[in-house]
Structure formats: C-alpha cells, structure tokens
N, C-alpha and C. Protein backbone atom coordinates (compact mmCIF):
# COMPACT_ATOMS: atom_id res chain seq x y z
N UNK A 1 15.11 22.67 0.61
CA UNK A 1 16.00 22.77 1.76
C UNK A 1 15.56 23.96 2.61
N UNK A 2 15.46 24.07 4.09
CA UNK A 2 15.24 24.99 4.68
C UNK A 2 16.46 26.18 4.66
N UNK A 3 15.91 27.21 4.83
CA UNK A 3 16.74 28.18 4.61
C UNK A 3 17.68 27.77 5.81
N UNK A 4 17.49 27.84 7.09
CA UNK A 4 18.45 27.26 7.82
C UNK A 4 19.77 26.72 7.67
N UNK A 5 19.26 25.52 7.00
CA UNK A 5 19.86 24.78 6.06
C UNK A 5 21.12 25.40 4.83
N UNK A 6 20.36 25.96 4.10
CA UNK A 6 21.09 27.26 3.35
C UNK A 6 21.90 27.77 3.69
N UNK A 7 21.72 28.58 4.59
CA UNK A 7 22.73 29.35 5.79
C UNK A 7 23.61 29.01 5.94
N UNK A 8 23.87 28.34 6.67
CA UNK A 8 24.87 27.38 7.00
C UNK A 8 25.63 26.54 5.70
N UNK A 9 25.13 26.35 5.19
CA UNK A 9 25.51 25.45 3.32
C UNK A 9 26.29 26.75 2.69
N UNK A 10 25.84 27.92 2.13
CA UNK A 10 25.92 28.98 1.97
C UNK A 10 27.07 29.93 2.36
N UNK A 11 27.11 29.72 3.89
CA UNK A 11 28.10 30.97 4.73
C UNK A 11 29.51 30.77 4.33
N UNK A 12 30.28 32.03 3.69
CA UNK A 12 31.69 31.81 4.16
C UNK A 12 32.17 32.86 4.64
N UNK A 13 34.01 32.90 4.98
CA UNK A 13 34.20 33.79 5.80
C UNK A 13 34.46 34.86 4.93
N UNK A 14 34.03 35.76 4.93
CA UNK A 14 34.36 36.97 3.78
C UNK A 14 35.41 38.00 4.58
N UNK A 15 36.32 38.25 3.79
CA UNK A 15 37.66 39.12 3.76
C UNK A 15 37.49 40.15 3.05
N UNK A 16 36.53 40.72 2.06
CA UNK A 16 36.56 41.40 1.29
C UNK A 16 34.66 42.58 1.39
N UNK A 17 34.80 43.38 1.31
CA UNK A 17 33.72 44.09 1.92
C UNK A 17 33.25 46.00 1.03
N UNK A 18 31.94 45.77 0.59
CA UNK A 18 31.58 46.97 0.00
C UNK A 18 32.02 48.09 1.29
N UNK A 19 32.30 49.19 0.84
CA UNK A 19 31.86 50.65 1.62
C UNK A 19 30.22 50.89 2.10
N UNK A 20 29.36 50.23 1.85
CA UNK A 20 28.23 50.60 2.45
C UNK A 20 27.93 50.32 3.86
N UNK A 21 27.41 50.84 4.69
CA UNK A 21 27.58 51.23 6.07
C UNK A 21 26.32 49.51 6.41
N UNK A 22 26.46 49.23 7.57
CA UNK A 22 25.77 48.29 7.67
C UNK A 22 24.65 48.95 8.26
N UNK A 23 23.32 48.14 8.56
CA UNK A 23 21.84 49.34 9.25
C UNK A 23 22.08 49.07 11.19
N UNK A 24 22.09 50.04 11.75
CA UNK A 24 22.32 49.16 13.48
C UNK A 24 20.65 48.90 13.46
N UNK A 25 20.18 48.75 12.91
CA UNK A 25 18.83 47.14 12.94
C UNK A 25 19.00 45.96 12.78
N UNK A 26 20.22 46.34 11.22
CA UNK A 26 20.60 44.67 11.25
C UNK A 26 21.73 44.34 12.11
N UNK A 27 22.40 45.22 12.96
CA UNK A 27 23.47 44.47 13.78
C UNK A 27 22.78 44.11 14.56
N UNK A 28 21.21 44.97 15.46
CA UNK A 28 20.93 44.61 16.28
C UNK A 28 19.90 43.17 16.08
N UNK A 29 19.92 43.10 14.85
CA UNK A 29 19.23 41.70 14.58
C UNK A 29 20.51 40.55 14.83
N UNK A 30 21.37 40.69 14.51
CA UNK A 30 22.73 39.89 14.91
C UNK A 30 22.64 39.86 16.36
N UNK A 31 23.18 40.58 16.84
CA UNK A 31 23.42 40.55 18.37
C UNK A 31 22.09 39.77 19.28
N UNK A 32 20.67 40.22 18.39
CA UNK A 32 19.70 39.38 18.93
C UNK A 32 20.02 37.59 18.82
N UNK A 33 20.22 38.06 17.60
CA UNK A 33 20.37 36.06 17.16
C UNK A 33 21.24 36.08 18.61
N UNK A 34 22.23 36.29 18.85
CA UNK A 34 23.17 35.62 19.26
C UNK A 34 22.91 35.35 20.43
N UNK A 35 22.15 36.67 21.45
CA UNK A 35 21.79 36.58 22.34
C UNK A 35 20.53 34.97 22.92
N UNK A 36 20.28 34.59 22.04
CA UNK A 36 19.61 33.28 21.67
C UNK A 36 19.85 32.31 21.97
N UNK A 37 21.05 32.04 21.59
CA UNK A 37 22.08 30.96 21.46
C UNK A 37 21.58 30.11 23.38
N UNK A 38 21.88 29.06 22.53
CA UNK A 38 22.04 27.94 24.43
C UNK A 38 23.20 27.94 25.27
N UNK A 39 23.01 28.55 26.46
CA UNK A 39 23.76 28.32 27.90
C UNK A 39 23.36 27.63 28.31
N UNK A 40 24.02 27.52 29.35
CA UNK A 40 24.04 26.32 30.56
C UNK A 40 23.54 27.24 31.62
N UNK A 41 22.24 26.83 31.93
CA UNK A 41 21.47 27.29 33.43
C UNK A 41 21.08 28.76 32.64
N UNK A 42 21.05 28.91 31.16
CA UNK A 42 20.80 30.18 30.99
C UNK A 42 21.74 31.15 31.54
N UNK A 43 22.88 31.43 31.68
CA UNK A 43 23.46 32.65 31.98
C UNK A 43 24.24 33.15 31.16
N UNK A 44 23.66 33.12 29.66
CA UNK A 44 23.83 33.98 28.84
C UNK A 44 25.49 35.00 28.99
N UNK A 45 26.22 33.92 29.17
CA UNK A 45 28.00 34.82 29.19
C UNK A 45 28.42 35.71 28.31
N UNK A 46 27.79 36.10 27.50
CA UNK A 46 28.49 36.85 26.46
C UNK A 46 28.08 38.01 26.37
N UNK A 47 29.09 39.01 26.33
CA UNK A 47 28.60 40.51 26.05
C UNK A 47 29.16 41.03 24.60
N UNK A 48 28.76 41.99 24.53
CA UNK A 48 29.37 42.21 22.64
C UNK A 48 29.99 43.99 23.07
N UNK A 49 30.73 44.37 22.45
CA UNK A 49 31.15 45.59 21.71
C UNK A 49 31.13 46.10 20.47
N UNK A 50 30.05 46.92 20.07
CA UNK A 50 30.23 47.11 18.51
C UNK A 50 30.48 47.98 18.16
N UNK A 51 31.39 48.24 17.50
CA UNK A 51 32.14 49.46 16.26
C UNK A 51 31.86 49.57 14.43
N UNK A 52 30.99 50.78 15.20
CA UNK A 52 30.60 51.25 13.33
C UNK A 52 30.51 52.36 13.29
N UNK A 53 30.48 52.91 12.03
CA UNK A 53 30.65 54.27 12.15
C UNK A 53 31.95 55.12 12.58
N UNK A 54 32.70 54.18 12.75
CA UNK A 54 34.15 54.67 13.55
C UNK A 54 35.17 54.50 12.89
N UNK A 55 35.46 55.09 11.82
CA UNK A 55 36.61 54.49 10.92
C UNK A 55 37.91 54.73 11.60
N UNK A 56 38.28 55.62 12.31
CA UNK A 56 39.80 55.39 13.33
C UNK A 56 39.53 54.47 14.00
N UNK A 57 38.07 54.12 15.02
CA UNK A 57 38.51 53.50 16.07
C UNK A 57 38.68 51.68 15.22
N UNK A 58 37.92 51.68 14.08
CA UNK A 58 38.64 50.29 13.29
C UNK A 58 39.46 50.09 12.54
N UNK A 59 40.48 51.05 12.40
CA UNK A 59 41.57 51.06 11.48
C UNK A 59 42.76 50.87 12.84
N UNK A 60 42.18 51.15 14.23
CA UNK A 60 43.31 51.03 15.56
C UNK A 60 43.22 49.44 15.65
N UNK A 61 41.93 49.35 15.77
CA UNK A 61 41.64 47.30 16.29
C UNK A 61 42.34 46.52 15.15
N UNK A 62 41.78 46.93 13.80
CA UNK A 62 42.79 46.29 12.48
C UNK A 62 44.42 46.20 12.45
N UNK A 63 45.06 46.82 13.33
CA UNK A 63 45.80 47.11 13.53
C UNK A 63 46.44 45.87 14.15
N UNK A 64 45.90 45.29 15.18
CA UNK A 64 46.10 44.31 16.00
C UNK A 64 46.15 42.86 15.73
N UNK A 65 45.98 42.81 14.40
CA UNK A 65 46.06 41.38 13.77
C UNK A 65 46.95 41.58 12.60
N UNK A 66 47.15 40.26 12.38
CA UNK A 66 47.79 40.20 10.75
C UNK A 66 46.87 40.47 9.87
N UNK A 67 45.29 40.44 10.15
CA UNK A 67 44.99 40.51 8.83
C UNK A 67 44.10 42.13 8.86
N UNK A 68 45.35 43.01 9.17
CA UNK A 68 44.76 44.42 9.12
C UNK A 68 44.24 44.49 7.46
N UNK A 69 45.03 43.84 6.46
CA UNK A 69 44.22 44.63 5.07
C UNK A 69 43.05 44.58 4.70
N UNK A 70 42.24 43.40 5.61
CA UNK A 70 40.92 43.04 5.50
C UNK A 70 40.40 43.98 6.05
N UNK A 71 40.71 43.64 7.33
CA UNK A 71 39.65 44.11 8.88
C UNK A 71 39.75 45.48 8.82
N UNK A 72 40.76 46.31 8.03
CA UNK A 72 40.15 48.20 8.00
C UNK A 72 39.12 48.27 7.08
N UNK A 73 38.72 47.49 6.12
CA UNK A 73 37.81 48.22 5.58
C UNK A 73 36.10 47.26 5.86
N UNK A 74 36.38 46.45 6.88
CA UNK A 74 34.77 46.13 7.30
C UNK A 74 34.14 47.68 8.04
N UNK A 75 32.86 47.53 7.88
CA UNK A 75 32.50 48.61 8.38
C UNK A 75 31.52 48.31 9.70
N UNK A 76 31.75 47.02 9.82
CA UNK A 76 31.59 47.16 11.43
C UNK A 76 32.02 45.99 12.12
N UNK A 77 32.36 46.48 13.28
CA UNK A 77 33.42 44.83 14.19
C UNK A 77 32.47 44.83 15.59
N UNK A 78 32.19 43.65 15.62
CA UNK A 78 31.63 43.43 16.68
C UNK A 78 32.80 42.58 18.07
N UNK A 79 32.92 42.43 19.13
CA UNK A 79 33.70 41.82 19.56
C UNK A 79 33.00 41.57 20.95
N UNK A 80 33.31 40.17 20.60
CA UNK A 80 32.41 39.10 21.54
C UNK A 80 33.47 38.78 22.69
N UNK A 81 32.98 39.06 24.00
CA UNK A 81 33.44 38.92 25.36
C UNK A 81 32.60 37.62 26.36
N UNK A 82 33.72 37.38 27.41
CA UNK A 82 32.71 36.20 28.07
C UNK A 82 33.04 36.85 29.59
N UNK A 83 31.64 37.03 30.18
CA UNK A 83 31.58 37.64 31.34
C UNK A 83 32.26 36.72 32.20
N UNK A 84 33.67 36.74 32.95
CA UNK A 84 34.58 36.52 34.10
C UNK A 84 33.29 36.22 35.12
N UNK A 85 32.76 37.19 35.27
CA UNK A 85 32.24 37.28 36.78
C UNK A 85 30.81 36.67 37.04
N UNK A 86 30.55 35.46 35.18
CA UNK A 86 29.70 34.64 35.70
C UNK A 86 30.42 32.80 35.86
N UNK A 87 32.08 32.97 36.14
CA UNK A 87 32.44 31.80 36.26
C UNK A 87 32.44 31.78 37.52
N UNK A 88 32.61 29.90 37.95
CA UNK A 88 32.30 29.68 38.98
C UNK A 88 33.83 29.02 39.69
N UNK A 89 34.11 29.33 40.70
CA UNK A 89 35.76 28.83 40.72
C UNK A 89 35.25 27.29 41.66
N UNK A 90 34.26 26.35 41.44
CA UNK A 90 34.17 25.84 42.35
C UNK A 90 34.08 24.40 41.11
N UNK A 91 33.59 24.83 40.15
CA UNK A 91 33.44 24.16 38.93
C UNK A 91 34.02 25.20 38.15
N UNK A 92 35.65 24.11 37.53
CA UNK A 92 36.64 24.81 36.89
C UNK A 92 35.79 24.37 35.14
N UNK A 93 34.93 23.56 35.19
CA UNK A 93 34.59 22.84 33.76
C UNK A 93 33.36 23.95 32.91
N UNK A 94 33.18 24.99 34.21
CA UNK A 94 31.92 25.88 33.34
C UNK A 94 32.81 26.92 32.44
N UNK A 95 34.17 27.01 32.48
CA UNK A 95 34.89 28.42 31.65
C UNK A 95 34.54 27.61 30.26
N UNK A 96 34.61 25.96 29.98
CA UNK A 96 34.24 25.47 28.40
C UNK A 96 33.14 25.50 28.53
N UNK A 97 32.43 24.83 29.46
CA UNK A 97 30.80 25.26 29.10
C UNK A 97 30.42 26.92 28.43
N UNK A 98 30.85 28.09 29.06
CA UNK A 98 30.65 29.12 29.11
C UNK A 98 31.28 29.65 27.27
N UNK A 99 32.52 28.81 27.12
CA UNK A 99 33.04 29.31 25.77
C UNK A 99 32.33 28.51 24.63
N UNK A 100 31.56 27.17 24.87
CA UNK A 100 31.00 26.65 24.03
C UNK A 100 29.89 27.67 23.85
N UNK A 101 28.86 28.09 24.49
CA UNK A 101 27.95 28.99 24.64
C UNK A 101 28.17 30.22 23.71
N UNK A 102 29.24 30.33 23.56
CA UNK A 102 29.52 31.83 23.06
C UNK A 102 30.40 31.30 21.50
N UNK A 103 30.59 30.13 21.50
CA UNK A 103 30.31 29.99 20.24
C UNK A 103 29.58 29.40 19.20
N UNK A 104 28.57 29.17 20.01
CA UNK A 104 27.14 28.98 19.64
C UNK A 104 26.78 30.54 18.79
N UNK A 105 26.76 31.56 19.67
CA UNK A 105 26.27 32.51 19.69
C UNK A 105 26.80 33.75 18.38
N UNK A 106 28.05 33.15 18.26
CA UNK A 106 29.11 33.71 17.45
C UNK A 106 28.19 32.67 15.85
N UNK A 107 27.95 31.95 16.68
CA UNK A 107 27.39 31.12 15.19
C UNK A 107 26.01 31.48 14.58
N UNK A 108 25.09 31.77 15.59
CA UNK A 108 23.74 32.31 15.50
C UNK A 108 24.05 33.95 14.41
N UNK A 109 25.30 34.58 15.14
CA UNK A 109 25.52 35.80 14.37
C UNK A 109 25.83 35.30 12.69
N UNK A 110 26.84 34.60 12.65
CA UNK A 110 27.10 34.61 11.49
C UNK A 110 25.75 34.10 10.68
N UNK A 111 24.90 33.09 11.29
CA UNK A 111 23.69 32.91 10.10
C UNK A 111 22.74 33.88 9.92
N UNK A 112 22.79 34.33 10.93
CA UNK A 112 21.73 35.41 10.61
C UNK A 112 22.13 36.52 9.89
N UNK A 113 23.11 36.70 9.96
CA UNK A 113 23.97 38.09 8.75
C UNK A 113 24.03 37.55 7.03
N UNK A 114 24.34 35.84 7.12
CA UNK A 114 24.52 35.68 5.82
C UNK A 114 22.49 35.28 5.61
N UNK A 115 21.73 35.16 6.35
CA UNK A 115 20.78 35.23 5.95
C UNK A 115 19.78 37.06 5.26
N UNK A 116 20.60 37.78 6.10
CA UNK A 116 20.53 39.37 5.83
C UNK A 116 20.99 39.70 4.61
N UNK A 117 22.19 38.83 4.28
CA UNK A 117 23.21 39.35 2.91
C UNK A 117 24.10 39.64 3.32
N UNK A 118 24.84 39.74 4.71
CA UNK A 118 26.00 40.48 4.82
C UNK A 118 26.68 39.37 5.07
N UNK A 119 27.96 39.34 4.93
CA UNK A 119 29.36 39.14 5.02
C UNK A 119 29.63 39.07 6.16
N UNK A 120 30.55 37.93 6.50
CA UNK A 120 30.96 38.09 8.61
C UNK A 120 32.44 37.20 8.10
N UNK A 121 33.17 37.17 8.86
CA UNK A 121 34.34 36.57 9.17
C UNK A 121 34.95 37.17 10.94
N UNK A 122 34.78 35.53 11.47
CA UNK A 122 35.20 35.09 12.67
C UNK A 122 36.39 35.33 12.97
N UNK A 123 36.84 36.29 13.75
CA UNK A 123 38.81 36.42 13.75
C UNK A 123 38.94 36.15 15.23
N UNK A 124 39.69 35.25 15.41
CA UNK A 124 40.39 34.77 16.76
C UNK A 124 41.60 34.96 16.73
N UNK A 125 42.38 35.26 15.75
CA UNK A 125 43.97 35.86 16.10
C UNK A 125 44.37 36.85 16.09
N UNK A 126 43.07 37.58 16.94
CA UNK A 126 43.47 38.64 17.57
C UNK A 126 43.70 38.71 18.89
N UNK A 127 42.72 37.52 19.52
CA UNK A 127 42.93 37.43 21.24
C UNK A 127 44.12 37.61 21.52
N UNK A 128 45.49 36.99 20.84
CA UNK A 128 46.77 37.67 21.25
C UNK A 128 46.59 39.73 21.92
N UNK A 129 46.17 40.20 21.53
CA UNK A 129 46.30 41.68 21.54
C UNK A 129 44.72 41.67 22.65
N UNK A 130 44.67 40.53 23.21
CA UNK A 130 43.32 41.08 24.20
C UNK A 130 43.19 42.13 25.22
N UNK A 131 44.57 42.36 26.00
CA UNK A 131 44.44 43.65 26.71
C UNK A 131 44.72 45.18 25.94
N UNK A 132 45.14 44.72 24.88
CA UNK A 132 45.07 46.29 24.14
C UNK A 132 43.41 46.35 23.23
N UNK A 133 42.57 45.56 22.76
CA UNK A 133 41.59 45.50 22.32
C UNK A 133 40.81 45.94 23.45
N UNK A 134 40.96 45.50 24.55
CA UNK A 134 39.79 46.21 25.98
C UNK A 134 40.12 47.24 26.30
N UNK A 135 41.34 48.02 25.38
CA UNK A 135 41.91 49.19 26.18
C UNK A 135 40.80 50.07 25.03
N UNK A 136 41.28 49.68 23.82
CA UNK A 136 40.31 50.63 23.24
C UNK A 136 38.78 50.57 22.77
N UNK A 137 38.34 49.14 23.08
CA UNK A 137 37.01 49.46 23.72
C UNK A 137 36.54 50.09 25.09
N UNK A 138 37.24 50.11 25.96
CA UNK A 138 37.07 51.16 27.32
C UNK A 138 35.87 50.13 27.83
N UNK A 139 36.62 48.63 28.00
CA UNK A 139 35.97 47.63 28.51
C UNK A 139 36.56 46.89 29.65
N UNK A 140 35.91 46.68 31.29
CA UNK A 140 36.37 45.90 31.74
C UNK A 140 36.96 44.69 32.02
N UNK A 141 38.22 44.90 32.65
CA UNK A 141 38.77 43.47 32.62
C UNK A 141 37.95 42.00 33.41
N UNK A 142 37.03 42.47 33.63
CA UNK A 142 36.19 41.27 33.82
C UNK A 142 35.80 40.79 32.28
N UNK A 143 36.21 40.95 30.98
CA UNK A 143 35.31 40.75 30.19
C UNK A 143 36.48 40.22 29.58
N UNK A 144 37.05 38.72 28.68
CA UNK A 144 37.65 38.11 28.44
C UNK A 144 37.52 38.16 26.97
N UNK A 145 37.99 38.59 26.04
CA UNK A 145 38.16 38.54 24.82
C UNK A 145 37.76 37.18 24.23
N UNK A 146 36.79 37.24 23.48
CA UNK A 146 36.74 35.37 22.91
C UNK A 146 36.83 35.65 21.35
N UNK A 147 36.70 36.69 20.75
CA UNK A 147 36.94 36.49 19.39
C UNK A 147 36.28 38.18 18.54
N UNK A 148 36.48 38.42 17.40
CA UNK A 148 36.02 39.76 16.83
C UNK A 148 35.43 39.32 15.44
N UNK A 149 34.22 39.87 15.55
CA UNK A 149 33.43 39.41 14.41
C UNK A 149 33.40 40.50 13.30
N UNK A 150 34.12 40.52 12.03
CA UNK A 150 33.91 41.49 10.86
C UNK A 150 32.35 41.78 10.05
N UNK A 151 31.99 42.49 9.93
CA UNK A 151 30.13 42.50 9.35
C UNK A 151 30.90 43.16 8.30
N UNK A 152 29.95 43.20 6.92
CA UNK A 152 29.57 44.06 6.07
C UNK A 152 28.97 43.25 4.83
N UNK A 153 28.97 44.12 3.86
CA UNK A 153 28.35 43.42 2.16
C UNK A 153 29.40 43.16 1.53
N UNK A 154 29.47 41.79 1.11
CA UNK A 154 30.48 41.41 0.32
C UNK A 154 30.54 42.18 -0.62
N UNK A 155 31.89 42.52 -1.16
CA UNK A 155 32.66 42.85 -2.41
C UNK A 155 32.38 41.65 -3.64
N UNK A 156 32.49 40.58 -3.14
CA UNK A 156 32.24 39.69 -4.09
C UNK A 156 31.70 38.48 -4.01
N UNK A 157 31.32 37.84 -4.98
CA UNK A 157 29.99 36.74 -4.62
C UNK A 157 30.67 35.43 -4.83
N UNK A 158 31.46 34.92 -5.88
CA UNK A 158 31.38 33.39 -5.67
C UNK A 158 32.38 32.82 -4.65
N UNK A 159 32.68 33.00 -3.82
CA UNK A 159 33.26 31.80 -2.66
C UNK A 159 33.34 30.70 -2.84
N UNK A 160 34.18 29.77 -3.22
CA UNK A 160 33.83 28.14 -3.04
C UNK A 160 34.45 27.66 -1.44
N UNK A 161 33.90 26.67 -1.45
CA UNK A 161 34.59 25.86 -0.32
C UNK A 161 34.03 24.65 -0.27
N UNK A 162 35.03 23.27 0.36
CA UNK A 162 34.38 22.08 0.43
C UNK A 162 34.96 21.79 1.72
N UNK A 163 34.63 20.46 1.70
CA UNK A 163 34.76 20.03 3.10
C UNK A 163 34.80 18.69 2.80
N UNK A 164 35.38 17.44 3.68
CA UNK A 164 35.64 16.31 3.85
C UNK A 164 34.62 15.60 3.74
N UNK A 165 34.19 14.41 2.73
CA UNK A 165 33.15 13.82 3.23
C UNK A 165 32.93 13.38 4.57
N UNK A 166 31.61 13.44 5.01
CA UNK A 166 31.36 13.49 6.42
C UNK A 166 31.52 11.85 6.74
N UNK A 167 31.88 10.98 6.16
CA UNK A 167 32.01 9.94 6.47
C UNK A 167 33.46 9.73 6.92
N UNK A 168 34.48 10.61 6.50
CA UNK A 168 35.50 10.67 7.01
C UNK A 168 35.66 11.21 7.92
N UNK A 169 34.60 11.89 9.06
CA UNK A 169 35.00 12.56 10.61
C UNK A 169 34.00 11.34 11.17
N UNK A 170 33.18 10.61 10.95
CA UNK A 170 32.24 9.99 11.90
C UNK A 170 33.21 8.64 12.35
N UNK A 171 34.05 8.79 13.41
CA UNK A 171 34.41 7.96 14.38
C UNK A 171 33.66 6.70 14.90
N UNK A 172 32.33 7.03 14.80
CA UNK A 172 31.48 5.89 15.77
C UNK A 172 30.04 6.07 15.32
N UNK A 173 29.29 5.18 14.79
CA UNK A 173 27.82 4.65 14.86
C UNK A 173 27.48 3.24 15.61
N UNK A 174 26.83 3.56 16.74
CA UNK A 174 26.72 1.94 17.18
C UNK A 174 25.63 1.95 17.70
C-alpha cells in the first residue's frame, strides 16, 4: 500500500498529546503541505496562524471551546483562515469553492503530520468564538476563521476507528 494510502488509513483525531515541543520545520512542513492543496484559479485562500511555544497564549484559545482539557496541553495550534478579500461578490458560489480549498488543505496538514508522527485533531467548534480568536491572534477581520488545527506527539498509540462499508454511501454507479 502506498504510504499515502497509509496516511489517510492510519490518521485519527488525537485528543491526547506528549509535552514535547513540536520542531517549526515540521510545522513548516505542514503549512507547506497545505499550502499545496487545489484552488480554484489558484488563489490559494488560506492563511494560517501558528501558536507554539506560547503556553498562555494556548491555554487563552483552549479556553474558547468545550474541549479546553484537550486543546491546553497541545503544544501547538495552528488556525486556518480564508482570505475575505479574495471573494468575489459577483460570484456568490466561490465563498464554497474557496472553503472546499481550505479543506483540502486542512487535509494535506493532517497527512503530512501523521506521516511525521505527530498527532492533529481538526476543531471547528470553535468558530463560535471567531471574533475573540482574531482578537488574540492580532488578526484581521478580513480573515474568516475556518477551523483550528491541534499538532503534537501522541500520548498514546492504539486508536481504533471504523467506518461504514463504502457500499453503503455509493448512491450511484451508472
């Protein structure tokens, strides 16, 4: 099986996270993946914010979700934004184009971290708290909250998870 393959077979969302600091090589190998990812016309919508090294300023953002008991002790949060000021108000259909894009990109991160060894879990119920999350990233409101990505080394290894046989989502072969 290609590692690819793996990756993706492999990934889950980890809640639970060593104290070891992550390397900013391998975030910046993340943020590369992601930067990767397919747009539409190429305009690359997504900007990131990353927090490491900052144990107040992620024990404030943890703060902002229910699942603060997790998210204080990742040791680094990345938080994925979709640039406002590359939508087009003329075509209302590019804000999904633009969010599909960025979760492409959110996806590129997570394989490439569990291909690194690290641990990621995708948190979207935090966008509730999106104007206090841009307050303490000291990020413009052109920049739309799409989701906060947890990094680190798992605490622990076996994860299970299954999933539906895929014959039960395929709607249509014709």
């Amino acid at each position: 099986m290609s590692s690819v393959m793996s990756c993706i077979l492999e990934r889950r969302s980890i809640r639970a996270y060593t104290s070891e600091e992550v390397s900013k090589d391998d975030v910046m190998l993340l943020l590369n993946a992601a930067n990767w990812a397919p747009s539409g016309n190429n305009m690359q919508p997504w900007r990131f914010s990353v927090v490491m090294n900052n144990r107040e300023l992620i024990k404030k953002l943890s703060s902002l979700t229910v699942y603060h008991k997790w998210v204080k002790n990742a040791p680094c949060l990345i938080a994925v934004f979709l640039d406002t000021e590359s939508l087009d108000d003329k075509f209302p259909s590019i804000y999904l184009k633009h969010s599909q894009s960025i979760g492409a990109a959110i996806q590129n991160m997570l394989l490439a971290a569990q291909e690194l060894g690290l641990g990621t879990c995708w948190i979207g119920e935090i966008l509730k708290n999106e104007d206090k999350v841009r307050e303490l990233l000291e990020v413009s409101e052109d920049l739309q909250l799409m989701a906060v990505v947890s990094v680190g080394y798992p605490s622990g290894s076996d994860l299970k998870s299954k999933r539906r046989d895929i014959s039960e989502n395929i709607v249509s072969w014709l």
